[in-house]
C-alpha atoms as a PDB file:
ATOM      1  CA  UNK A   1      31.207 -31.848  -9.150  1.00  0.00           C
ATOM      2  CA  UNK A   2      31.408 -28.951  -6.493  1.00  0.00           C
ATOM      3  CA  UNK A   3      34.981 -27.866  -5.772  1.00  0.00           C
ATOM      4  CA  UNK A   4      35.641 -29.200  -1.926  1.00  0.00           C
ATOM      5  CA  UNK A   5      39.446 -28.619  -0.899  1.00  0.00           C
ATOM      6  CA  UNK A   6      41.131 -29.112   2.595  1.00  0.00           C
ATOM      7  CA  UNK A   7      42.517 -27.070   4.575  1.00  0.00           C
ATOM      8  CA  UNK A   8      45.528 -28.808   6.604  1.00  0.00           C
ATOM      9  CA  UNK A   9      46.457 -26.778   9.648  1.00  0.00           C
ATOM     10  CA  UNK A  10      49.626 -28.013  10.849  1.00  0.00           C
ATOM     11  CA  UNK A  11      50.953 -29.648   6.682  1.00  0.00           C
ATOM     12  CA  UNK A  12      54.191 -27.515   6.261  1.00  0.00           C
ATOM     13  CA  UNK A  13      52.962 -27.712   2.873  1.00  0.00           C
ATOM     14  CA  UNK A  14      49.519 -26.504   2.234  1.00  0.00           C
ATOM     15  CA  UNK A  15      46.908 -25.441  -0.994  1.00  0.00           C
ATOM     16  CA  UNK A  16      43.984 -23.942   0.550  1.00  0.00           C
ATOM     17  CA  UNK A  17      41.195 -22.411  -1.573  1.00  0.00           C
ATOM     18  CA  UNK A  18      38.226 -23.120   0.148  1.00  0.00           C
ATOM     19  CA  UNK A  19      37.274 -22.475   4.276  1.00  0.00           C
ATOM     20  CA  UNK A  20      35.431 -25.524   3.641  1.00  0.00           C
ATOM     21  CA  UNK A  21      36.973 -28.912   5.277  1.00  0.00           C
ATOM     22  CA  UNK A  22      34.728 -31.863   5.855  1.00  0.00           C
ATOM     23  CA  UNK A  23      37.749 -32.831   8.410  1.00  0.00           C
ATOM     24  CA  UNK A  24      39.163 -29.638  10.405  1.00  0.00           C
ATOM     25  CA  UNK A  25      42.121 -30.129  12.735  1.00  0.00           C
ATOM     26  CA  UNK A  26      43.373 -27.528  15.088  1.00  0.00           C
ATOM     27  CA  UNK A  27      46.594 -28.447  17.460  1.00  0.00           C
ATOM     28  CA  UNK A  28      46.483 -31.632  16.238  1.00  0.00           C
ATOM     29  CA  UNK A  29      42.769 -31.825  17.616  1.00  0.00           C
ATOM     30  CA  UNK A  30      39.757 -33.260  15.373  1.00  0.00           C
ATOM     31  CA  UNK A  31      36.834 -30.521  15.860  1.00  0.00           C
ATOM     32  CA  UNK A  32      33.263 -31.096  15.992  1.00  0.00           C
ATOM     33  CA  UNK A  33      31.798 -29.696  18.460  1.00  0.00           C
ATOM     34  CA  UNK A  34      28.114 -29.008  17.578  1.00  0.00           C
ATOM     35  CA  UNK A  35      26.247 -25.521  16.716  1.00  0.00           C
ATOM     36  CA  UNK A  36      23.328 -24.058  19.180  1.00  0.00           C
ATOM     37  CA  UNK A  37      20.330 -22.138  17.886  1.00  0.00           C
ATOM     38  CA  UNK A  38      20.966 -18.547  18.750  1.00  0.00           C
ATOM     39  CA  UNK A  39      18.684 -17.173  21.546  1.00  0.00           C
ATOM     40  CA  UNK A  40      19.936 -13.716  21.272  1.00  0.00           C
ATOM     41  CA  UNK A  41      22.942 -14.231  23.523  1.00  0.00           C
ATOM     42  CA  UNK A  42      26.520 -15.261  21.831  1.00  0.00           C
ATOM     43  CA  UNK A  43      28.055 -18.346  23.235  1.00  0.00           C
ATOM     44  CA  UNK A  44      31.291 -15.719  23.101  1.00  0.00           C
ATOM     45  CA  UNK A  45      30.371 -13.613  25.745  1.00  0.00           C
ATOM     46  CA  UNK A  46      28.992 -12.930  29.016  1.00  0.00           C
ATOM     47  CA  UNK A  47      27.804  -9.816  28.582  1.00  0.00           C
ATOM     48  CA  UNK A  48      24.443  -8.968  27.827  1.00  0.00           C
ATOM     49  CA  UNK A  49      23.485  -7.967  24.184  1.00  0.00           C
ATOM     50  CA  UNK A  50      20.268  -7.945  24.482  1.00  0.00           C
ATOM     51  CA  UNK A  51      20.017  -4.250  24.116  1.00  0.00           C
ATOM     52  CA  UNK A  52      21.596  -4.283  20.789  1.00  0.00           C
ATOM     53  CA  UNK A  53      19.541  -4.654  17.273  1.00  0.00           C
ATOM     54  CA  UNK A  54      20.452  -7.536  15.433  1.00  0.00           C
ATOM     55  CA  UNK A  55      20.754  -8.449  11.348  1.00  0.00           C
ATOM     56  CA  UNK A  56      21.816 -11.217   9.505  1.00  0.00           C
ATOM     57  CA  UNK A  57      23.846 -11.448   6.266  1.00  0.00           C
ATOM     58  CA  UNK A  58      25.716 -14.586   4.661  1.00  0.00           C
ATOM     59  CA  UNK A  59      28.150 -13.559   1.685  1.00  0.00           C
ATOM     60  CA  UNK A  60      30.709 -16.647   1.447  1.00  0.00           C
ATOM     61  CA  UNK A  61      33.452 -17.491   4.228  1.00  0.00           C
ATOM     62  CA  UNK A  62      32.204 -16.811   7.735  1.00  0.00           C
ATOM     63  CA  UNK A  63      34.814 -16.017   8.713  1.00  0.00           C
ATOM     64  CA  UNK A  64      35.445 -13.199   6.179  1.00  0.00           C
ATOM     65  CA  UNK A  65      32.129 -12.262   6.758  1.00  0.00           C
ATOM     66  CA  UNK A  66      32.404 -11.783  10.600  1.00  0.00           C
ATOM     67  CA  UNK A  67      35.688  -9.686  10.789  1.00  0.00           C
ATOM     68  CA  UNK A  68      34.325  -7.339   8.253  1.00  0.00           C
ATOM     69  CA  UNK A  69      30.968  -6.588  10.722  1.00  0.00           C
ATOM     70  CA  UNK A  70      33.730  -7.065  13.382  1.00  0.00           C
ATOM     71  CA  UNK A  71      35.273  -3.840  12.482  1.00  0.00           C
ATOM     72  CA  UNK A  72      32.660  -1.199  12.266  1.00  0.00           C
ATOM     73  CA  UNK A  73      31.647   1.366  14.572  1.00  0.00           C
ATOM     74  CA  UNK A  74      28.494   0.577  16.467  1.00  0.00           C
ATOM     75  CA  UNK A  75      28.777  -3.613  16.273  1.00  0.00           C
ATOM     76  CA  UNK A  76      29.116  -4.992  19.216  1.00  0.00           C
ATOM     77  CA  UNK A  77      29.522  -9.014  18.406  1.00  0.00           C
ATOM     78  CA  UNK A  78      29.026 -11.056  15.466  1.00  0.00           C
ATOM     79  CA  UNK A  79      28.639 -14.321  16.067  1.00  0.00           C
ATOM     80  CA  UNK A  80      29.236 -16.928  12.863  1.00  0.00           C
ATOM     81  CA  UNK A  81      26.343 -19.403  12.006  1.00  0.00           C
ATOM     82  CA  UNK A  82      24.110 -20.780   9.684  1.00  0.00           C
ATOM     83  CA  UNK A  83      20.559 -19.493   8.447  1.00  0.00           C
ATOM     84  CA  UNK A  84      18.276 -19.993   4.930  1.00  0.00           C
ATOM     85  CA  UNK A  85      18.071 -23.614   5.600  1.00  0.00           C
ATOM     86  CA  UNK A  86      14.947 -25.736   7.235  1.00  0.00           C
ATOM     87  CA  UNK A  87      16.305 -29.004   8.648  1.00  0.00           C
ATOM     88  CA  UNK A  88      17.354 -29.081  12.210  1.00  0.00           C
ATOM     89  CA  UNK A  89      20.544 -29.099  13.900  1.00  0.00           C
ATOM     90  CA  UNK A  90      22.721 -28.171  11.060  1.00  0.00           C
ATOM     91  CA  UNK A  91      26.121 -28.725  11.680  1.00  0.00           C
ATOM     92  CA  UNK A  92      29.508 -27.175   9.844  1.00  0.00           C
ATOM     93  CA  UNK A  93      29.886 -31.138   7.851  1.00  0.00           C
ATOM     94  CA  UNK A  94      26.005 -31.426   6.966  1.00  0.00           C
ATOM     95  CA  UNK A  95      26.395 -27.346   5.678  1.00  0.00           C
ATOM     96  CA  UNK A  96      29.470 -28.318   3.922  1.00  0.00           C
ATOM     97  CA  UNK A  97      27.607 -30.855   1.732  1.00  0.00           C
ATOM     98  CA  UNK A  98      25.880 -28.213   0.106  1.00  0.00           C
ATOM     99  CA  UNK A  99      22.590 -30.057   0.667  1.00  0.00           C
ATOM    100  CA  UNK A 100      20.843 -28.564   3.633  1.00  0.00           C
ATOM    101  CA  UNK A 101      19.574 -25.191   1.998  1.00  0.00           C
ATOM    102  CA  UNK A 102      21.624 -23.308   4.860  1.00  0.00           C
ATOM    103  CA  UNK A 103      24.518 -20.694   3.735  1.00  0.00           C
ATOM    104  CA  UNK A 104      27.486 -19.747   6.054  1.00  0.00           C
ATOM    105  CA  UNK A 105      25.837 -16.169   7.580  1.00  0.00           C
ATOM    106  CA  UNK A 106      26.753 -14.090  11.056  1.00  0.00           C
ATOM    107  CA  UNK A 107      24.262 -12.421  13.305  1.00  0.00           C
ATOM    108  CA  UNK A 108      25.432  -8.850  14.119  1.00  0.00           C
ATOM    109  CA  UNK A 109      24.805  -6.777  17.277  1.00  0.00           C
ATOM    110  CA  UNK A 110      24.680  -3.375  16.382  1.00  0.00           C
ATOM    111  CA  UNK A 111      23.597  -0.349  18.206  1.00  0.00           C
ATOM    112  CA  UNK A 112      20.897   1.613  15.684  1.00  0.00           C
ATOM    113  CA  UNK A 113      22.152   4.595  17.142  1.00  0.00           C
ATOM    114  CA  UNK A 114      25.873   4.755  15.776  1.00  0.00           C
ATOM    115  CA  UNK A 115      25.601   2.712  12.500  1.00  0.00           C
ATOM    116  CA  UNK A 116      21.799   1.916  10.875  1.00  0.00           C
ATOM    117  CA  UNK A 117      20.640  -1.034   9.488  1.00  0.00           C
ATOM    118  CA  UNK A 118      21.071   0.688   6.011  1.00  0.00           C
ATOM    119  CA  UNK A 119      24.757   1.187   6.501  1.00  0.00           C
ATOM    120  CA  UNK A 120      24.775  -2.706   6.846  1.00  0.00           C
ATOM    121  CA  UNK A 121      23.482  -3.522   4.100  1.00  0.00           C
ATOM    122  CA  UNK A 122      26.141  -1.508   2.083  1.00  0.00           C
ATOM    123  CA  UNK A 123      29.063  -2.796   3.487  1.00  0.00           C
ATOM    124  CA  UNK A 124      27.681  -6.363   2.965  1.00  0.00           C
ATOM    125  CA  UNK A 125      26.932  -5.473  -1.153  1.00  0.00           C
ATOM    126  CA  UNK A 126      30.531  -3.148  -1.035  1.00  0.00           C
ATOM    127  CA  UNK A 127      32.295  -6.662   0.638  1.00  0.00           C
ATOM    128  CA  UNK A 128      31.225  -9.708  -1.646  1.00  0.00           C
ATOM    129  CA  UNK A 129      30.647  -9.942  -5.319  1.00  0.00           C
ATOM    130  CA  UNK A 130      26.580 -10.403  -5.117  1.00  0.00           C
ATOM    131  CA  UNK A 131      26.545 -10.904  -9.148  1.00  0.00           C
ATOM    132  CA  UNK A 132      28.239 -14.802  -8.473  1.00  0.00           C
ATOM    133  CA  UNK A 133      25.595 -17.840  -7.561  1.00  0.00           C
ATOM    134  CA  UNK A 134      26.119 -19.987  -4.732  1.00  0.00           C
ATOM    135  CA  UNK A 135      30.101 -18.590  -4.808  1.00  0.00           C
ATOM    136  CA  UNK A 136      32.353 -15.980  -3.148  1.00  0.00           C
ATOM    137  CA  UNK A 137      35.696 -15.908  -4.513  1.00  0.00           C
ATOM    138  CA  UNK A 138      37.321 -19.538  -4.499  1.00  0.00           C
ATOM    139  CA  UNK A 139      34.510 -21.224  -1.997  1.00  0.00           C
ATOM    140  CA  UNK A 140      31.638 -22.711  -4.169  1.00  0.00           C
ATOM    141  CA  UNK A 141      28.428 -24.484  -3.529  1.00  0.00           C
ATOM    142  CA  UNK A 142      25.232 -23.435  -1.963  1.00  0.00           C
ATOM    143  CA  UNK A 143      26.465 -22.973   1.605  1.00  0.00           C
ATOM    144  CA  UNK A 144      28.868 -20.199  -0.111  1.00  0.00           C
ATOM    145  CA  UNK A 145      25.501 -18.081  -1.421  1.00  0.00           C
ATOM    146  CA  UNK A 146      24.437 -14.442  -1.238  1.00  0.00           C
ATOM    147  CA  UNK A 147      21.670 -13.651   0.844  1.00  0.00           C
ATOM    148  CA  UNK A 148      20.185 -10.581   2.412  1.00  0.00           C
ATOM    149  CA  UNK A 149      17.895 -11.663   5.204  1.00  0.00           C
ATOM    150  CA  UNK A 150      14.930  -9.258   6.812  1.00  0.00           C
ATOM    151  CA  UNK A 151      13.035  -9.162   9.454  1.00  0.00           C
ATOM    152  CA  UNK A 152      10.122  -6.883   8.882  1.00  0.00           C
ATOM    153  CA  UNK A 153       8.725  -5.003   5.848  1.00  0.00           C
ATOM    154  CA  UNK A 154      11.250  -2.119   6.373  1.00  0.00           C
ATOM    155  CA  UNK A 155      14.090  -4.094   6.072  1.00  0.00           C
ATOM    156  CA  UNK A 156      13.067  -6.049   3.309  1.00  0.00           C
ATOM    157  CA  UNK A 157      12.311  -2.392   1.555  1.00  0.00           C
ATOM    158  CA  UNK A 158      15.311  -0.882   2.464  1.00  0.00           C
ATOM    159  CA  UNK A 159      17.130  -4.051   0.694  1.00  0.00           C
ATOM    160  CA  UNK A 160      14.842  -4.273  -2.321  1.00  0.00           C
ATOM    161  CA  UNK A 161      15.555  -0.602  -2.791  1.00  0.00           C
ATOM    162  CA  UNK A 162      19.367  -0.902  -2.068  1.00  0.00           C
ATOM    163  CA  UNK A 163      19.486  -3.794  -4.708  1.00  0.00           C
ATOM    164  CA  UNK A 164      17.732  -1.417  -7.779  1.00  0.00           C
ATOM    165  CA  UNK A 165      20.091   1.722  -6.689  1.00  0.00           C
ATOM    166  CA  UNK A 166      23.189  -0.903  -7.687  1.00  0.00           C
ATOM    167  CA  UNK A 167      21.286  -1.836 -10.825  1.00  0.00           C
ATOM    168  CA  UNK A 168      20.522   2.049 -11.691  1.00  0.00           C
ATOM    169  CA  UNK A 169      24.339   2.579 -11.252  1.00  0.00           C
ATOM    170  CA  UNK A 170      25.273  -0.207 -12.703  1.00  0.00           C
ATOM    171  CA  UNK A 171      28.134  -0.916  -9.911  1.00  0.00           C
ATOM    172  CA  UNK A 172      28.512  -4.507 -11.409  1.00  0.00           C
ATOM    173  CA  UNK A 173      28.080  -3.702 -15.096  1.00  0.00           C
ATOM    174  CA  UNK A 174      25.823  -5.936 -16.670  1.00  0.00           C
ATOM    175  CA  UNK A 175      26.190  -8.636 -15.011  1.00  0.00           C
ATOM    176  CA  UNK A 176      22.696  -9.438 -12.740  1.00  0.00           C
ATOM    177  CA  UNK A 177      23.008  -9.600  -8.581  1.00  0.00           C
ATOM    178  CA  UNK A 178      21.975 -13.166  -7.575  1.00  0.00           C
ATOM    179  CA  UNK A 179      21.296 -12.073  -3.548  1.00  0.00           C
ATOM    180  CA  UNK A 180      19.009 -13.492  -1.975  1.00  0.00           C
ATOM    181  CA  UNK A 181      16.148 -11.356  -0.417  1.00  0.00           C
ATOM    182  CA  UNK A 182      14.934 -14.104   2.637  1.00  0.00           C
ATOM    183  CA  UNK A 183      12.710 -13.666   5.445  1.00  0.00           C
ATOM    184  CA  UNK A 184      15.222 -14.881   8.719  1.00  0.00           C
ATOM    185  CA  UNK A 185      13.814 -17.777  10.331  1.00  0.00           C
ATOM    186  CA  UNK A 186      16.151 -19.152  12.454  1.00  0.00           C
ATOM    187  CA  UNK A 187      19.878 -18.710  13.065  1.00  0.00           C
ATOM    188  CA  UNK A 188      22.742 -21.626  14.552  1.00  0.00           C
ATOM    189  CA  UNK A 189      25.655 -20.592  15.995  1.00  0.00           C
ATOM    190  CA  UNK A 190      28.364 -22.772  14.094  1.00  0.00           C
ATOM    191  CA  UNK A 191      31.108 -24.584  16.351  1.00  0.00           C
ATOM    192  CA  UNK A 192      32.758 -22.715  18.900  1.00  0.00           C
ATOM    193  CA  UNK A 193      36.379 -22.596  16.828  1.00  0.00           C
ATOM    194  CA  UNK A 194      35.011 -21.107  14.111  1.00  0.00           C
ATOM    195  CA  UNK A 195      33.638 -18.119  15.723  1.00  0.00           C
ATOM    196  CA  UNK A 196      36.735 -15.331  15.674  1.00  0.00           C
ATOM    197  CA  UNK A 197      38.584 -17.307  13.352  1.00  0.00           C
ATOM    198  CA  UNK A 198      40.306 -15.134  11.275  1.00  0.00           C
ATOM    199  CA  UNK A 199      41.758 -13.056  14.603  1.00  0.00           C
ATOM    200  CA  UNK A 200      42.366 -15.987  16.332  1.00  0.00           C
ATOM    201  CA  UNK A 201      44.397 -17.805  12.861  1.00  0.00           C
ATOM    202  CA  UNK A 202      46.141 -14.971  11.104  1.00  0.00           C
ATOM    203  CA  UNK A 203      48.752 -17.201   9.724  1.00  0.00           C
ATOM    204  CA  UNK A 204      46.589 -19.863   8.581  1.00  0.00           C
ATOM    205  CA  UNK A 205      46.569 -20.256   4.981  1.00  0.00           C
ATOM    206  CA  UNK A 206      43.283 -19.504   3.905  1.00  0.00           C
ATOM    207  CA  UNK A 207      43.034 -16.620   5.737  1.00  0.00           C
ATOM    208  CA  UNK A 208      46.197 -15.183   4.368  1.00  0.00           C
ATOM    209  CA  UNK A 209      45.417 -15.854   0.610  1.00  0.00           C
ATOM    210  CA  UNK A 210      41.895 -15.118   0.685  1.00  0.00           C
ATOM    211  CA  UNK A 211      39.856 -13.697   4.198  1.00  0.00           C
ATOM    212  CA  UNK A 212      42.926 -11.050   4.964  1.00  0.00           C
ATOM    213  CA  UNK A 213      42.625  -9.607   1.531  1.00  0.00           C
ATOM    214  CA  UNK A 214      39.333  -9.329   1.500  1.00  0.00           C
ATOM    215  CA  UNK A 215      39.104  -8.009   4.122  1.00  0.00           C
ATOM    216  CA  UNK A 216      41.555  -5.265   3.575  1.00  0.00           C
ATOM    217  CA  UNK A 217      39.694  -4.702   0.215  1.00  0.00           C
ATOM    218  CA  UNK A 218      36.734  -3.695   2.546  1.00  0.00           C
ATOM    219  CA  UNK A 219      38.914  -1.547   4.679  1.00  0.00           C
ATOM    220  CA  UNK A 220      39.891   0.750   1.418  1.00  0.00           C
ATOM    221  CA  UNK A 221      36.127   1.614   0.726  1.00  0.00           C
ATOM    222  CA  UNK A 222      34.485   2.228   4.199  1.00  0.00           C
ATOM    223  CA  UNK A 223      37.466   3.442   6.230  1.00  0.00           C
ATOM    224  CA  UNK A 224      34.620   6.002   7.560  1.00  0.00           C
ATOM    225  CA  UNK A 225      33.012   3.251   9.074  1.00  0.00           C
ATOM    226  CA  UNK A 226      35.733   1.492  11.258  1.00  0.00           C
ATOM    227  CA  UNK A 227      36.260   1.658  14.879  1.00  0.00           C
ATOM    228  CA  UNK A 228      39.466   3.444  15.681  1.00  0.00           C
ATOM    229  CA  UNK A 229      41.377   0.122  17.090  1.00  0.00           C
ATOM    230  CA  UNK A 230      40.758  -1.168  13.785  1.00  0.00           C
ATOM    231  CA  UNK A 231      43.903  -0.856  11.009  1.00  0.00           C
END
């Protein structure tokens, strides 16, 4: 059986090892407010992104996932979601079964001109372990998986080739790298208190014990790539 552990905001005492909850409470609040499919505009902001490139990645936690793109130099917004899936209307409690096909991912805004699509790619391989199926760290089941997604030959090229210069090196030993390599489809953006979690929860359990030092573990090895705010 899958592990599936709760997370219990407000318990004075609390084991968290998974961001997956079937049952999240906030300020004492059930939430379950349902996702949108992304139309290239984040339900976070008014502005307009619609100049901006976009990519998708999904490597465990979104919220790990979208403070890491959060930080570099040239994204302008990641939004959190779900993507590699086919049925409609997935929602955060369908994902978390582990039976829709769809994997926590982000959609990033980035501006081509200040970090490239290949630069994305590496900090996505350089902030996950891509050598562990359907798992990141303590979160495990299919919603957890690796996946690279593309949206033309290019990217798919510059991904394929990305993935054999790892395997020439050998940066994970021996052990093989389970990414996926998926054409993007479609995108949801997941419940509106998920997106900016980890910002907007720093003392929340999970994020201490397992998003915050990952996320510093990612700060060590591109601190070229960070926006000067970011510490």
């Amino acid at each position: 059986m899958k592990k599936r552990k709760f997370i219990l905001l407000l318990s004075a005492i609390v084991m968290t090892t998974s961001c997956q909850s079937t049952t999240r409470k906030d300020n004492g609040q059930t939430l379950t407010e349902a996702p949108t499919e992304s139309i290239g505009q984040s339900q976070n902001s008014d502005q307009d992104l619609s100049r901006y490139s976009t990519a998708y990645f999904a490597s465990g936690c979104f919220w790990c996932t979208e403070a890491i793109f959060e930080s570099l130099k040239g994204v302008k917004e990641v939004v959190s979601g779900y993507s590699g899936g086919t049925t409609p209307d997935p929602t955060y409690e369908k994902v978390g079964s582990g039976t829709t096909g769809y994997a926590e991912s982000v959609k990033i805004y980035y501006d081509p001109k200040v970090i490239s699509f290949g630069q994305l790619i590496e900090v996505s391989f350089g902030s996950q372990d891509p050598t562990t199926p359907d798992r990141q760290g303590p979160d495990e089941g299919t919603q957890y998986r690796s996946i690279a997604f593309y949206q033309n030959d290019t990217e798919k090229k510059s991904i394929e080739d990305y993935i054999a210069k790892l395997k020439k090196e050998k940066v994970f030993g021996k052990k093989p790298i389970v990414t996926e390599v998926t054409k993007f489809t479609k995108f949801y953006d997941a419940e509106a208190y998920h997106q900016g979690y980890e910002k907007k929860h720093p003392d929340n359990p999970y994020v201490q014990s397992v998003s915050i030092p990952r996320i510093n573990r990612f700060k060590e090895k591109f601190p070229q790539l960070l926006k000067k705010d970011i510490h």
